[in-house]
N, C-alpha and C. Protein backbone atom coordinates (compact mmCIF):
# COMPACT_ATOMS: atom_id res chain seq x y z
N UNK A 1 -40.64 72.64 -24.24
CA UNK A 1 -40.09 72.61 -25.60
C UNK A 1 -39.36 73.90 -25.92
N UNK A 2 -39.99 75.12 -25.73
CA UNK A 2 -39.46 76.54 -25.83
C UNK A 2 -38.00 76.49 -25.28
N UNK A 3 -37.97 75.51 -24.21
CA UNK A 3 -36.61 76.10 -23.57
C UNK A 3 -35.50 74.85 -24.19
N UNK A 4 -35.51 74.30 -24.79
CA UNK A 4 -34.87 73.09 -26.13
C UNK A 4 -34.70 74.03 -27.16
N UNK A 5 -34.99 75.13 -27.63
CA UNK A 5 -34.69 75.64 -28.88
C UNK A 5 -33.78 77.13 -28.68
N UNK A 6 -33.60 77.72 -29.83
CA UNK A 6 -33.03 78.74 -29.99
C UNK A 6 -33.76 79.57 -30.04
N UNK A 7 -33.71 80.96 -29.01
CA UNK A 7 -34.82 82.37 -29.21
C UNK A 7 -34.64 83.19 -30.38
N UNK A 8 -34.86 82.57 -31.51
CA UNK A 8 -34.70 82.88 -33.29
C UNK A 8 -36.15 83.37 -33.65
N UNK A 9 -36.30 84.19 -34.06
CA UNK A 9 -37.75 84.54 -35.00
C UNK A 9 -37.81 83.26 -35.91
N UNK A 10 -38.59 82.58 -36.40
CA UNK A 10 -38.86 81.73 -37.28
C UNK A 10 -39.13 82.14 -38.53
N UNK A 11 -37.98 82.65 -39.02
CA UNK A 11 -37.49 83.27 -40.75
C UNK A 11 -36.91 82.67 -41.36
N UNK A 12 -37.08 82.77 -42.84
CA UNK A 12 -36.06 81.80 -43.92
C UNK A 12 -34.52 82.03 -43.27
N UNK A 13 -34.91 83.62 -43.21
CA UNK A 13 -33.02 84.01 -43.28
C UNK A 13 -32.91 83.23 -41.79
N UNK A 14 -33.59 83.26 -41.00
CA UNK A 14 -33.12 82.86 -40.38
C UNK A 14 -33.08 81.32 -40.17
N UNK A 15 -33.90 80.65 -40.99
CA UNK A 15 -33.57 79.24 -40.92
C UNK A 15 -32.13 79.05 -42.31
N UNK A 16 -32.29 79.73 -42.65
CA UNK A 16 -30.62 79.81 -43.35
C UNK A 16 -29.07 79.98 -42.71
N UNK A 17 -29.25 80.90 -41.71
CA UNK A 17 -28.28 81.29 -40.90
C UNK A 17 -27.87 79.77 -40.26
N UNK A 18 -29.09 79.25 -39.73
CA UNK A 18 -28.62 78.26 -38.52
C UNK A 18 -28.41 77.05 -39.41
N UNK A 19 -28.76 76.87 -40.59
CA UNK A 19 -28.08 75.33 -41.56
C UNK A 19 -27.04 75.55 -41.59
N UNK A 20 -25.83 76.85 -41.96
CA UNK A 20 -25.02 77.18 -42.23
C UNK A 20 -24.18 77.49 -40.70
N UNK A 21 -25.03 77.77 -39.47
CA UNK A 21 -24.10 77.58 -38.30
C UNK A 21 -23.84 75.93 -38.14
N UNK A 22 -24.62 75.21 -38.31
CA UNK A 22 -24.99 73.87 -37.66
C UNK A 22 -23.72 73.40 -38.58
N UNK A 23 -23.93 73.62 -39.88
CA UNK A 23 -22.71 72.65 -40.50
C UNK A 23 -21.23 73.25 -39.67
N UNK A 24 -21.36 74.67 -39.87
CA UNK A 24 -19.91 74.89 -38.48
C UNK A 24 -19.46 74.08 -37.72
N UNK A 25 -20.44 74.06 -36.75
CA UNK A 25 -20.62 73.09 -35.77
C UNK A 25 -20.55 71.39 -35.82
N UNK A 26 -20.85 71.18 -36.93
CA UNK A 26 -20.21 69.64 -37.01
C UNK A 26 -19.15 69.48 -37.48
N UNK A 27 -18.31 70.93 -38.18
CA UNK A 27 -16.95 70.64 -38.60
C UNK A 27 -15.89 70.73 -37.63
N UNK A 28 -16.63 72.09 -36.52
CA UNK A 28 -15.88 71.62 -35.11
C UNK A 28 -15.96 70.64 -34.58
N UNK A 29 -17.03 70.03 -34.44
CA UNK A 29 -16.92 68.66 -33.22
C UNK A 29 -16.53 67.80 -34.30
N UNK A 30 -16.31 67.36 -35.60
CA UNK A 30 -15.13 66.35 -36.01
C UNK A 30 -13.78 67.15 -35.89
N UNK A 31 -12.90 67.95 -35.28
CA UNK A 31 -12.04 68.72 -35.48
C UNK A 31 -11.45 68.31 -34.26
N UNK A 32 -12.66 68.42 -32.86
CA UNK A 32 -12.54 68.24 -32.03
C UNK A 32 -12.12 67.13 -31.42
N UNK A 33 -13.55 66.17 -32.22
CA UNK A 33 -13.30 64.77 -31.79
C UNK A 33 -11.60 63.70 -32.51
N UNK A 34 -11.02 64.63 -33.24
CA UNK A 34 -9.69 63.85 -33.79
C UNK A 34 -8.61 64.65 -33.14
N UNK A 35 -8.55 65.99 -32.22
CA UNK A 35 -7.98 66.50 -31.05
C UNK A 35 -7.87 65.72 -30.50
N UNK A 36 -9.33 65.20 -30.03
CA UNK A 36 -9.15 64.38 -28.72
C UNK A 36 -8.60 63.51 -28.90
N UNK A 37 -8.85 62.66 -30.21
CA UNK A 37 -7.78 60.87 -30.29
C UNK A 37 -6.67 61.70 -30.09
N UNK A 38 -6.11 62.41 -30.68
CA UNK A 38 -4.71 62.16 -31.16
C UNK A 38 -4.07 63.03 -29.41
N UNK A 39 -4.83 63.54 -29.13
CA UNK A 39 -4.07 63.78 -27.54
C UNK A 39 -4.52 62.56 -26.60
N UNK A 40 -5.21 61.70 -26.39
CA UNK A 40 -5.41 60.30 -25.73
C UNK A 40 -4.19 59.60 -26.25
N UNK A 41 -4.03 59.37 -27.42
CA UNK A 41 -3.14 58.31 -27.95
C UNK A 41 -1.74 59.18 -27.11
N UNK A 42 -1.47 60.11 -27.49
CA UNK A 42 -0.14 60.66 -26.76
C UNK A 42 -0.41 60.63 -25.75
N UNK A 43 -1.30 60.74 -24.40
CA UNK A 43 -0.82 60.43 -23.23
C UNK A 43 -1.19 59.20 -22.86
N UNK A 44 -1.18 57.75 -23.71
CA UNK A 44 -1.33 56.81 -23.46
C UNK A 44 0.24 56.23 -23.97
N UNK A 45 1.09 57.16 -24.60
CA UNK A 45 2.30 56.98 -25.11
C UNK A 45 3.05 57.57 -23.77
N UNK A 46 2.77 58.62 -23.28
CA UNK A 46 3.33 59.28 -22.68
C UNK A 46 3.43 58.44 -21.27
N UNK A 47 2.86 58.09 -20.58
CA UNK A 47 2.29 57.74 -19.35
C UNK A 47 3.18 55.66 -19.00
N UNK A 48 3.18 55.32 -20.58
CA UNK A 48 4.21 54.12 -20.80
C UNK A 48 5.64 54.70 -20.34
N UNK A 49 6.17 55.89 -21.22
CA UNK A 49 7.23 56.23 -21.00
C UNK A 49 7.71 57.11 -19.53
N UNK A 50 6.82 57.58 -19.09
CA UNK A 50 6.61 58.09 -17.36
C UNK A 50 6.91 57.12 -16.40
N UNK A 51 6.17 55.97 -16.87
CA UNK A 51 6.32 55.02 -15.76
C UNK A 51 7.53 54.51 -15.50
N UNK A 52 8.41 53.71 -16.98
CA UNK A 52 9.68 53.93 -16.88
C UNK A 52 10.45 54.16 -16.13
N UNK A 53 10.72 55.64 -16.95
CA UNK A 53 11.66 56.86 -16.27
C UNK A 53 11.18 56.72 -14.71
N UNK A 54 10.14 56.61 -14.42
CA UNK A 54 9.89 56.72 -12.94
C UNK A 54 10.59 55.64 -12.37
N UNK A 55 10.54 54.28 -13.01
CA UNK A 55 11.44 53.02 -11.80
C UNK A 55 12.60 53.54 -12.30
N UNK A 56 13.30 53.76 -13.47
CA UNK A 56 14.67 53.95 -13.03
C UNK A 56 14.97 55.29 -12.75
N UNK A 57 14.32 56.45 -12.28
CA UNK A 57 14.98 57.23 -11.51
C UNK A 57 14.81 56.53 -10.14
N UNK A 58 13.55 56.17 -9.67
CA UNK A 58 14.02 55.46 -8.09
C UNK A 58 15.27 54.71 -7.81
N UNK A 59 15.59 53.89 -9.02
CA UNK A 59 16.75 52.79 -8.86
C UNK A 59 17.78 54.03 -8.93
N UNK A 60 17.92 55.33 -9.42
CA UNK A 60 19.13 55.75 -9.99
C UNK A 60 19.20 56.45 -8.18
N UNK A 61 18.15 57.17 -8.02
CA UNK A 61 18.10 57.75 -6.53
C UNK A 61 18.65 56.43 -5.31
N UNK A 62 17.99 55.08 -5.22
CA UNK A 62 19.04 54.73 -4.39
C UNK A 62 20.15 54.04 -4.52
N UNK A 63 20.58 54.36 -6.17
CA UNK A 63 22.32 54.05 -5.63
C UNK A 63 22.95 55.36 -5.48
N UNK A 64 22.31 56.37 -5.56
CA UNK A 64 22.78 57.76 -5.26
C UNK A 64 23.38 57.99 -3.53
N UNK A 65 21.92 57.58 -2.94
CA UNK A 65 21.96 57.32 -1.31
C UNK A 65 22.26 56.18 -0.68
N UNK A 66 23.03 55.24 -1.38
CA UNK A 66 23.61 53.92 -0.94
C UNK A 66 24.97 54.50 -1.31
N UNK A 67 25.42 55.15 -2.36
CA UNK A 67 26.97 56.01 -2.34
C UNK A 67 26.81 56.95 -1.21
N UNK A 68 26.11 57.71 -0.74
CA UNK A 68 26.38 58.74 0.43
C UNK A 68 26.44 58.41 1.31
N UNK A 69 25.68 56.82 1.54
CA UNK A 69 25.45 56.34 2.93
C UNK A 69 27.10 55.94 3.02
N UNK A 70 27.47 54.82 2.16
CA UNK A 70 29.34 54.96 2.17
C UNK A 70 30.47 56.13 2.32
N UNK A 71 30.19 57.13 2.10
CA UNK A 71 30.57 58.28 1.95
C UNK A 71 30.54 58.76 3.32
N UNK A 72 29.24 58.59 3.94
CA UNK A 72 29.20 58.77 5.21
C UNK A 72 29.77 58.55 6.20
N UNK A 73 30.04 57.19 6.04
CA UNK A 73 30.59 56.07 6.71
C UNK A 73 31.92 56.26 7.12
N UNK A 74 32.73 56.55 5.74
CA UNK A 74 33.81 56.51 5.56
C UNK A 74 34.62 57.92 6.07
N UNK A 75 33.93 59.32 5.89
CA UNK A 75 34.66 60.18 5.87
C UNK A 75 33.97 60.86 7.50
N UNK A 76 32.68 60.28 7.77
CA UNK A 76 31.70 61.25 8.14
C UNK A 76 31.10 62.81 7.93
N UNK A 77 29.83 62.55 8.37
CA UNK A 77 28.89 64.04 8.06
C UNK A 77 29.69 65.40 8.21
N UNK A 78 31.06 65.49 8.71
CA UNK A 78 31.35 67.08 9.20
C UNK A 78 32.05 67.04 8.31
N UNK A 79 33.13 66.24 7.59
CA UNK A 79 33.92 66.35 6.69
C UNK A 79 33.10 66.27 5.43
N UNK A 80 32.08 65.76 5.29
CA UNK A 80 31.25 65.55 3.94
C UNK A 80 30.50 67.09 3.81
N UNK A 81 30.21 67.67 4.84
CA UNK A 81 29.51 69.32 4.76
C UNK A 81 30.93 70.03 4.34
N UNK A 82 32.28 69.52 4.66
CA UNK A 82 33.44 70.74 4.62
C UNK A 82 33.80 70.74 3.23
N UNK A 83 33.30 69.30 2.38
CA UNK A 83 34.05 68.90 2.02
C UNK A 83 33.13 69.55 -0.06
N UNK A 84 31.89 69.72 0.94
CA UNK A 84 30.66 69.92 -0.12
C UNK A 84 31.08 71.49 -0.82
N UNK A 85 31.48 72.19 0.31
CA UNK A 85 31.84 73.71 0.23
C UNK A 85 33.06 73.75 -0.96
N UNK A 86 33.86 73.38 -1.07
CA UNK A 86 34.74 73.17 -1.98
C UNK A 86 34.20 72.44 -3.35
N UNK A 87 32.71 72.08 -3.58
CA UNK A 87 32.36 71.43 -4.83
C UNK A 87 32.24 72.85 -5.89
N UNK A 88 31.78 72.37 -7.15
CA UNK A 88 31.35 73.08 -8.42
C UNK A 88 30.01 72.58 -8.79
N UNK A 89 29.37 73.10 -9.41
CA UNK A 89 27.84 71.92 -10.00
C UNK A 89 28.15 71.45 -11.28
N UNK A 90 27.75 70.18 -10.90
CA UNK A 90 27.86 69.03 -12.05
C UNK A 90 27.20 69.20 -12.65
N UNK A 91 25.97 69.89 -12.90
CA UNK A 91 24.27 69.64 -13.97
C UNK A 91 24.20 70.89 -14.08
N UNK A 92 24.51 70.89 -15.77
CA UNK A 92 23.54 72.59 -16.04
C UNK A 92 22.03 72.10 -16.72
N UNK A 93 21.60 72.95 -16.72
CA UNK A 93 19.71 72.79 -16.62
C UNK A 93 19.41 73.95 -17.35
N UNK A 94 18.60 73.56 -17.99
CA UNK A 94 17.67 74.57 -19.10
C UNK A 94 16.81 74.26 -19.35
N UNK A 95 15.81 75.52 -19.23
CA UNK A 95 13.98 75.11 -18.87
C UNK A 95 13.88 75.98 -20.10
N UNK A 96 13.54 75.59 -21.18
CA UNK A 96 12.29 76.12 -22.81
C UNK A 96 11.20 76.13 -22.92
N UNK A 97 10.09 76.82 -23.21
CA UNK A 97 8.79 76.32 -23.83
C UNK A 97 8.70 75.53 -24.93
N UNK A 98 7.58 74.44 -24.54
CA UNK A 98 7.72 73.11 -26.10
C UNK A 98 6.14 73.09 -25.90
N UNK A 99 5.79 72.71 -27.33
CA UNK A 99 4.24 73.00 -27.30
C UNK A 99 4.08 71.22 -27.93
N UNK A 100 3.00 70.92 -28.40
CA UNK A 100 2.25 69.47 -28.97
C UNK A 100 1.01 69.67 -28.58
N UNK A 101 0.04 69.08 -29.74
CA UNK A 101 -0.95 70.03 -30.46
C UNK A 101 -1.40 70.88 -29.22
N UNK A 102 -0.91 72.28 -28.92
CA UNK A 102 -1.44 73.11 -28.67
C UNK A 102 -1.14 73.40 -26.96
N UNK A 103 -0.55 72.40 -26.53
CA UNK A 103 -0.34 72.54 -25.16
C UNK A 103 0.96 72.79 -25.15
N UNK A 104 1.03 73.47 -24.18
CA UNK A 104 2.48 74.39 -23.95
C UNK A 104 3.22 73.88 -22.64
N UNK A 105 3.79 72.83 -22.27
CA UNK A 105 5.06 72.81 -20.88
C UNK A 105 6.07 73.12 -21.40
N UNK A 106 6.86 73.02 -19.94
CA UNK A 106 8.18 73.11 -19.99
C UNK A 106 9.49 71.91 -20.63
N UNK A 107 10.35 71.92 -21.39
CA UNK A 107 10.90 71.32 -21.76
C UNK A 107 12.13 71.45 -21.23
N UNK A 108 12.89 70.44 -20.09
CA UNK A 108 14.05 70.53 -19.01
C UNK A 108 14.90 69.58 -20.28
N UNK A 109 16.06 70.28 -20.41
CA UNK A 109 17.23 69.79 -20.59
C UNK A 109 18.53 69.83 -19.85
N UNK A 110 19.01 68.91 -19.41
CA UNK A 110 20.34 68.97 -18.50
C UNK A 110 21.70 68.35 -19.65
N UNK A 111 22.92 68.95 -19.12
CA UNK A 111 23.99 68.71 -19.29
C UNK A 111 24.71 68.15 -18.44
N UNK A 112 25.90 67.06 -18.08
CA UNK A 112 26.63 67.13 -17.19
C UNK A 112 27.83 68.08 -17.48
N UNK A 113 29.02 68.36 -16.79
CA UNK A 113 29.95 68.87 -16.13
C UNK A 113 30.65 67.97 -15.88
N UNK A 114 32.06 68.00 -16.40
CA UNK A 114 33.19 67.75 -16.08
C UNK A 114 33.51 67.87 -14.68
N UNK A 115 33.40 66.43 -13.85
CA UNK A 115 33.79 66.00 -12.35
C UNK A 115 35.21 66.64 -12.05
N UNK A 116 34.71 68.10 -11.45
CA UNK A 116 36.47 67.97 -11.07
C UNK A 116 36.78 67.79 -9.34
N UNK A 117 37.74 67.21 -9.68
CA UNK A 117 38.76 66.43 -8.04
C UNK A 117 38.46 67.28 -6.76
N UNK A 118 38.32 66.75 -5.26
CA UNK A 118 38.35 67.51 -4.57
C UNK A 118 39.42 66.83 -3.22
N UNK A 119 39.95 65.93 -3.84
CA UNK A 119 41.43 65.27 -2.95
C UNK A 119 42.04 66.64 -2.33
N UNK A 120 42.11 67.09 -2.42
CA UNK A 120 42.91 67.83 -1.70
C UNK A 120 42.25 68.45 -0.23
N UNK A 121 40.65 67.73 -0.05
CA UNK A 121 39.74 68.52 0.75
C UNK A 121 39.97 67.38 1.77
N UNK A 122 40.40 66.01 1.64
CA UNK A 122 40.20 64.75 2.47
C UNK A 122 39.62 64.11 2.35
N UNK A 123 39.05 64.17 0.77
CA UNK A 123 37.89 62.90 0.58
C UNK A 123 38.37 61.88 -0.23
N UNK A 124 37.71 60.97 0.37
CA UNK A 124 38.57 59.71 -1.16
C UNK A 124 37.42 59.76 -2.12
N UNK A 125 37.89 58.39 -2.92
CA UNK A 125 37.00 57.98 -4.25
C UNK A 125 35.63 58.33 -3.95
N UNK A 126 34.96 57.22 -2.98
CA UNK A 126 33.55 57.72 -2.48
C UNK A 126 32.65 58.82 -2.68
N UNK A 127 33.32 59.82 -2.30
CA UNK A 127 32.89 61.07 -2.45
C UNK A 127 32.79 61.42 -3.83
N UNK A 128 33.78 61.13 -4.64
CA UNK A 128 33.39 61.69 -5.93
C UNK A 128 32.99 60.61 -7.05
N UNK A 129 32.33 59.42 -6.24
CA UNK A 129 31.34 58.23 -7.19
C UNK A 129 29.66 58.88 -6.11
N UNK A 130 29.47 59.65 -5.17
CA UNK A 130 28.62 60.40 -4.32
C UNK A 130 28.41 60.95 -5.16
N UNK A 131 29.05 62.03 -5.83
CA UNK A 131 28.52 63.20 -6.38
C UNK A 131 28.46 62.68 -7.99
N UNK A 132 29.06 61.76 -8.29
CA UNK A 132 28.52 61.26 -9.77
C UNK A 132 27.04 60.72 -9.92
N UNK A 133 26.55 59.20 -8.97
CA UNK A 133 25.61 59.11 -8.70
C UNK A 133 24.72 60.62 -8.52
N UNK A 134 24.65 61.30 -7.41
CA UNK A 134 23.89 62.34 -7.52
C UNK A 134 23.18 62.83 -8.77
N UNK A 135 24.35 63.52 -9.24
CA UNK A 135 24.23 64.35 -10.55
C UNK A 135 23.52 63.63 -11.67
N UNK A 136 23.69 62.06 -11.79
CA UNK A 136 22.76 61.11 -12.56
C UNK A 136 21.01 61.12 -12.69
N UNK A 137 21.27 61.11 -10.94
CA UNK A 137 20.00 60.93 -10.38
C UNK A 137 19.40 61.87 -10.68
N UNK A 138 19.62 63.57 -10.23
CA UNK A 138 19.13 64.79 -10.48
C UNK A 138 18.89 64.78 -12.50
N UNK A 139 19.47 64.35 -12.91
CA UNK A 139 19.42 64.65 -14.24
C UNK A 139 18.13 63.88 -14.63
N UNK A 140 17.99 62.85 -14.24
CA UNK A 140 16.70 61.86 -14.25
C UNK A 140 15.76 61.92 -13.61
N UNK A 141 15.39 62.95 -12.74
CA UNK A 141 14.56 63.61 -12.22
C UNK A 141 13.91 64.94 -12.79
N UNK A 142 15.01 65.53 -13.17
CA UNK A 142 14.37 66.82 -14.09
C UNK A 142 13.48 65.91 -15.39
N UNK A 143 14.44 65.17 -15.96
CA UNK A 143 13.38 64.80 -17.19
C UNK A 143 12.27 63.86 -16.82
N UNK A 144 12.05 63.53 -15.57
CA UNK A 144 10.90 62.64 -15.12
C UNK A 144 9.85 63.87 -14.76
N UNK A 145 10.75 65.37 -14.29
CA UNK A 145 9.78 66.35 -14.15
C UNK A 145 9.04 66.89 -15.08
N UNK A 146 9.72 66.88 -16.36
CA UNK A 146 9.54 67.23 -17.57
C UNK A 146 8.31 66.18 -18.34
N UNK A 147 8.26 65.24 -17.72
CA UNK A 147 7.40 64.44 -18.29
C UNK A 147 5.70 64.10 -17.51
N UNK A 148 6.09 64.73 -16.14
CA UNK A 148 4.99 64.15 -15.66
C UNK A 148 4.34 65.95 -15.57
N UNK A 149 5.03 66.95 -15.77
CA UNK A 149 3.76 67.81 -16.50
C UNK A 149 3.82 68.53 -17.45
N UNK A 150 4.14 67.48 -18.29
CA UNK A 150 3.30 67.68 -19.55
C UNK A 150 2.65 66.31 -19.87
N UNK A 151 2.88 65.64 -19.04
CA UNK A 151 1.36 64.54 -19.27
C UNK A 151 -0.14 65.32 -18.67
N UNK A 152 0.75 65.75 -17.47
CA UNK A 152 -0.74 66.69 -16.48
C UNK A 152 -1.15 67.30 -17.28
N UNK A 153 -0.41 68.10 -18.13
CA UNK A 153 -1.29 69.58 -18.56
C UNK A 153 -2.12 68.31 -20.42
N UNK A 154 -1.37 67.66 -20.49
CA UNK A 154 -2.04 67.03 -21.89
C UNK A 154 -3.08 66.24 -21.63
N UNK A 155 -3.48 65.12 -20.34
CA UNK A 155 -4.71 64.94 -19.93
C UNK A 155 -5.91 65.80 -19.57
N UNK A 156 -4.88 67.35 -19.07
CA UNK A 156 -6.09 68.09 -18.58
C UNK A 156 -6.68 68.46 -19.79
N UNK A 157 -5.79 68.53 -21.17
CA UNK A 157 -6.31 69.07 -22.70
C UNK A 157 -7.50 68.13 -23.03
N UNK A 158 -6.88 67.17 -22.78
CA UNK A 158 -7.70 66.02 -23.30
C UNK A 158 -9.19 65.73 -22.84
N UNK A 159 -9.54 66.37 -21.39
CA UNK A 159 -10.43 65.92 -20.72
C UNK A 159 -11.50 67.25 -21.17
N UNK A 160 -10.69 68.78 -21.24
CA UNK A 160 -11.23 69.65 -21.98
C UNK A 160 -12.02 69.41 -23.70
N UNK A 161 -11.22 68.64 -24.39
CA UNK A 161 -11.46 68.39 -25.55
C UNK A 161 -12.96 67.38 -25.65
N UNK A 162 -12.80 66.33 -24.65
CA UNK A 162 -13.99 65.29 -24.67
C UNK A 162 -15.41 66.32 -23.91
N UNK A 163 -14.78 67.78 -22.79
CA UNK A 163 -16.19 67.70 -22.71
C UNK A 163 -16.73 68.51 -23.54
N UNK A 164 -16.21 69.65 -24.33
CA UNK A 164 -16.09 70.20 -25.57
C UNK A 164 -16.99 69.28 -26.89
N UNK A 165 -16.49 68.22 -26.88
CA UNK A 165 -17.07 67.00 -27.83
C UNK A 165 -18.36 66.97 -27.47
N UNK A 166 -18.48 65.98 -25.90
CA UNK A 166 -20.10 66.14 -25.59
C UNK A 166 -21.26 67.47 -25.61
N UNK A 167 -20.32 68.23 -25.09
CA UNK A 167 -21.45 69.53 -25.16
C UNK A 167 -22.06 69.52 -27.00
N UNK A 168 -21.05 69.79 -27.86
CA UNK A 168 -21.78 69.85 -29.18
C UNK A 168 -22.36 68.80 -29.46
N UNK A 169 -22.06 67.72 -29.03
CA UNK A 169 -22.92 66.22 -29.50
C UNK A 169 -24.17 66.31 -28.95
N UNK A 170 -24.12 66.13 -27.67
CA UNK A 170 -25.57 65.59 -26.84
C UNK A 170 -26.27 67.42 -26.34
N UNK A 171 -26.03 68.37 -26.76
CA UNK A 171 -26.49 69.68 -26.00
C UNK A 171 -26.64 70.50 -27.42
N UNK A 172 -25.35 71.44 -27.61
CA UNK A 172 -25.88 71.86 -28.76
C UNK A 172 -25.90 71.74 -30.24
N UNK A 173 -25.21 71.15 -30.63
CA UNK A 173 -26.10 70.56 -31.89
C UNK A 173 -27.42 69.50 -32.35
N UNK A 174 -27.49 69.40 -31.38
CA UNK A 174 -29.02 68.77 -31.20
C UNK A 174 -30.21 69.82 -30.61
N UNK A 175 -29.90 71.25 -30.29
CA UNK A 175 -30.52 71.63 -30.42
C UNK A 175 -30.47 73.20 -31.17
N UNK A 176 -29.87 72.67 -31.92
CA UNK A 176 -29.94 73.67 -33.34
C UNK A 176 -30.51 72.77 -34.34
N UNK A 177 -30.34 71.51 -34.04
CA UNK A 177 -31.36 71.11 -35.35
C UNK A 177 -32.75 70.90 -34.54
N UNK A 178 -33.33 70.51 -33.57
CA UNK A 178 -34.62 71.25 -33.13
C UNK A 178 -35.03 72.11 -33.45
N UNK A 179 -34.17 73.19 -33.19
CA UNK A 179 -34.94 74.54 -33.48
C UNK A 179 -35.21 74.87 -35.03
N UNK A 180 -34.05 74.19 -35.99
CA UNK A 180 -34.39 73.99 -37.34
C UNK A 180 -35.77 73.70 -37.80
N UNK A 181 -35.86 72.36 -36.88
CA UNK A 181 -37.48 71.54 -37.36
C UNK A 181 -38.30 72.57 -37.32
N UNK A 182 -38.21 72.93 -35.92
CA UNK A 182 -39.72 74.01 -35.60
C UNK A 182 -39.59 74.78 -36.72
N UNK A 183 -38.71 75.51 -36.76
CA UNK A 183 -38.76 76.79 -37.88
C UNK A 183 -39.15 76.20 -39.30
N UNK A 184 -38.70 75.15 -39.61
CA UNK A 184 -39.28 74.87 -41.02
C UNK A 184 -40.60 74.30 -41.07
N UNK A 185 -41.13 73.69 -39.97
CA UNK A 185 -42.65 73.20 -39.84
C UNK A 185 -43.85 74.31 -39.88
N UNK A 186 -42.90 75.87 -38.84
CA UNK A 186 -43.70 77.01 -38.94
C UNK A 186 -44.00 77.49 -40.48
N UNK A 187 -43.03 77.30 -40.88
CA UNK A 187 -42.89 77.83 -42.26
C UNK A 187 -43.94 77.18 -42.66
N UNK A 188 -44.17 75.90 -43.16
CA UNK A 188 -44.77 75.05 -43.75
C UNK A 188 -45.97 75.25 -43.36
N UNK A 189 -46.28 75.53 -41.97
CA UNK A 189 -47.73 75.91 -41.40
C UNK A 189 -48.51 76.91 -42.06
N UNK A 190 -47.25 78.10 -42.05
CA UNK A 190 -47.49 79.28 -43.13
C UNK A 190 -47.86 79.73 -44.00
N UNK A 191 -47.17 78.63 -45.05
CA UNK A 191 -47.31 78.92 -46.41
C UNK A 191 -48.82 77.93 -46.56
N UNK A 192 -49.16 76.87 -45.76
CA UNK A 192 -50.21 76.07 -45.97
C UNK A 192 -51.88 77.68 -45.44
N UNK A 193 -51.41 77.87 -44.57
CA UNK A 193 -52.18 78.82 -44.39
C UNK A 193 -52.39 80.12 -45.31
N UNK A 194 -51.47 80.42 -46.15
CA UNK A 194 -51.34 81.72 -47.23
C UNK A 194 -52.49 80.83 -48.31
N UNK A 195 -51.64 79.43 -48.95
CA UNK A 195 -52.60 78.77 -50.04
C UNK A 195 -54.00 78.95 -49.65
N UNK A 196 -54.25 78.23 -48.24
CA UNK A 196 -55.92 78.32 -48.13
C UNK A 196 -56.69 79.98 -48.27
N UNK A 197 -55.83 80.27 -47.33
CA UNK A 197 -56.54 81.93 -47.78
C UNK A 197 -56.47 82.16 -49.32
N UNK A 198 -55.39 81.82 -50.21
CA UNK A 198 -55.63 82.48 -51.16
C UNK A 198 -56.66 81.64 -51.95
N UNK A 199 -56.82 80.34 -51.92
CA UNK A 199 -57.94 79.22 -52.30
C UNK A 199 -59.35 80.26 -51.97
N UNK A 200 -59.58 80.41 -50.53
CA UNK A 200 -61.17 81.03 -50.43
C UNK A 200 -60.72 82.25 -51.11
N UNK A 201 -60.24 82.82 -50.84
CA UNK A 201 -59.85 84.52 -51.89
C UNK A 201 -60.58 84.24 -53.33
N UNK A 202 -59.88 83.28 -54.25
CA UNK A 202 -60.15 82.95 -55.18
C UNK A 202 -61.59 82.50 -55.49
N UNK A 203 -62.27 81.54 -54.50
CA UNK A 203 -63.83 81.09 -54.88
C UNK A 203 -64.46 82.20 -54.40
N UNK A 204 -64.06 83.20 -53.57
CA UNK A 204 -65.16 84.18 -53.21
C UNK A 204 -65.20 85.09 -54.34
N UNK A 205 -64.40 85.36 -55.00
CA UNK A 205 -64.04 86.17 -56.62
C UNK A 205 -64.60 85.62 -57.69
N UNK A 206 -64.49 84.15 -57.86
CA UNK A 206 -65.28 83.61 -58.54
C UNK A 206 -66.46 83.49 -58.22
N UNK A 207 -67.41 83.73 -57.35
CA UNK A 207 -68.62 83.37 -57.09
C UNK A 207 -69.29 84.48 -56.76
C-alpha cells in the first residue's frame, strides 16, 4: 500500500496542497485528452489526403519515365547526357517551418520555371515533354514529402499525447487521490483519538 501513495506527511496543509494539485491534474488530462482528439482527427484527415497524393505522384512518376524511355529511344543516352548539360532548373523549392497544434515540420513549396528551348542542342519535342513531365513529378513528390512527415511527426504527437493521457488516468491521478483517502482517514483517526483523550481527561476531573 505504502508504495501506491505519495511520501507526504499526513497534514491538513498538506492534504490541501494535493486537492488543489489533483484538480491541476484533471485539468491537464482533459487538456490533454482533447490534444489528443483533435491531433487523431488530423492525421486521420491527413493520411486520406497522403494516400492520394501518393497514387498520383506514382501515376505522375511513370509518365515521367515512359517520356524518357521515348526520349531515349529517339535521341539516345549520349545525346540525352549532352543534351542535359545545356538545361536550366525547372522547380524552385522552398523549405519553411509550419507548426499545427504544436508540432513543427517542414512546409515544401515549389514553383515551376519557364521551359526554356534546347533545339539547338539536337533534341526534339520529346525531350522537352521529358523534362516537363519530370519537373511535374518532382513537384509532387516534394509535397507528398511534405506530407508524409508531418503526418510522422503528428502521429508520433499523438501517440505521446495518449500515453501522457494514460499515465494521469490509470497511474497518477489515482494515486493522488489514494494518498488523499489515507491522509484524511489519518486525520479522522486523530481527531477521534484527541476527543477520547479529552472525554477521559474530562471524567477523570470530574471524578
Amino acid at each position: 500500500m505504502s508504495q501506491q501513495l505519495i511520501k507526504v506527511p499526513p497534514t491538513k496543509n498538506t492534504l490541501l496542497k494535493l486537492k488543489k494539485q489533483v484538480v491541476f491534474l484533471e485539468e491537464g488530462h482533459d487538456l490533454l485528452e482533447r490534444k489528443r482528439d483533435l491531433l487523431t482527427r488530423l492525421v486521420y484527415e491527413r493520411v486520406g489526403a497522403y494516400r492520394k497524393l501518393r497514387d498520383e505522384t506514382r501515376d505522375a512518376m511513370k509518365e515521367a519515365y515512359k517520356w524518357l524511355s521515348i526520349s531515349i529511344l529517339k535521341q539516345g543516352n549520349r545525346s540525352l547526357r549532352q543534351a542535359a548539360f545545356g538545361t536550366v532548373p525547372m522547380l524552385s523549392v522552398s523549405i519553411l517551418p509550419k507548426r499545427s497544434l504544436g508540432v513543427e515540420y517542414p512546409s515544401i513549396t515549389s514553383e515551376r520555371l519557364p521551359l526554356k528551348p534546347v533545339g539547338l542542342l539536337g533534341t526534339d519535342v520529346s525531350f522537352d515533354r521529358t523534362r516537363e513531365k519530370m519537373a511535374d513529378a518532382v513537384a509532387m513528390l516534394a509535397r507528398l514529402g511534405e506530407l508524409e512527415m508531418a503526418l510522422n511527426r503528428l502521429m508520433e504527437e499523438q501517440r505521446k499525447a495518449q500515453k501522457r493521457v494514460n499515465a494521469l488516468k490509470y497511474n497518477i491521478i489515482p494515486r493522488y487521490r489514494r494518498t488523499i483517502r489515507f491522509i484524511r482517514a489519518a486525520l479522522e483517526e486523530e481527531e477521534r483519538n484527541t476527543l477520547f483523550q479529552i472525554k477521559i481527561l474530562r471524567e477523570q476531573s470530574e471524578a
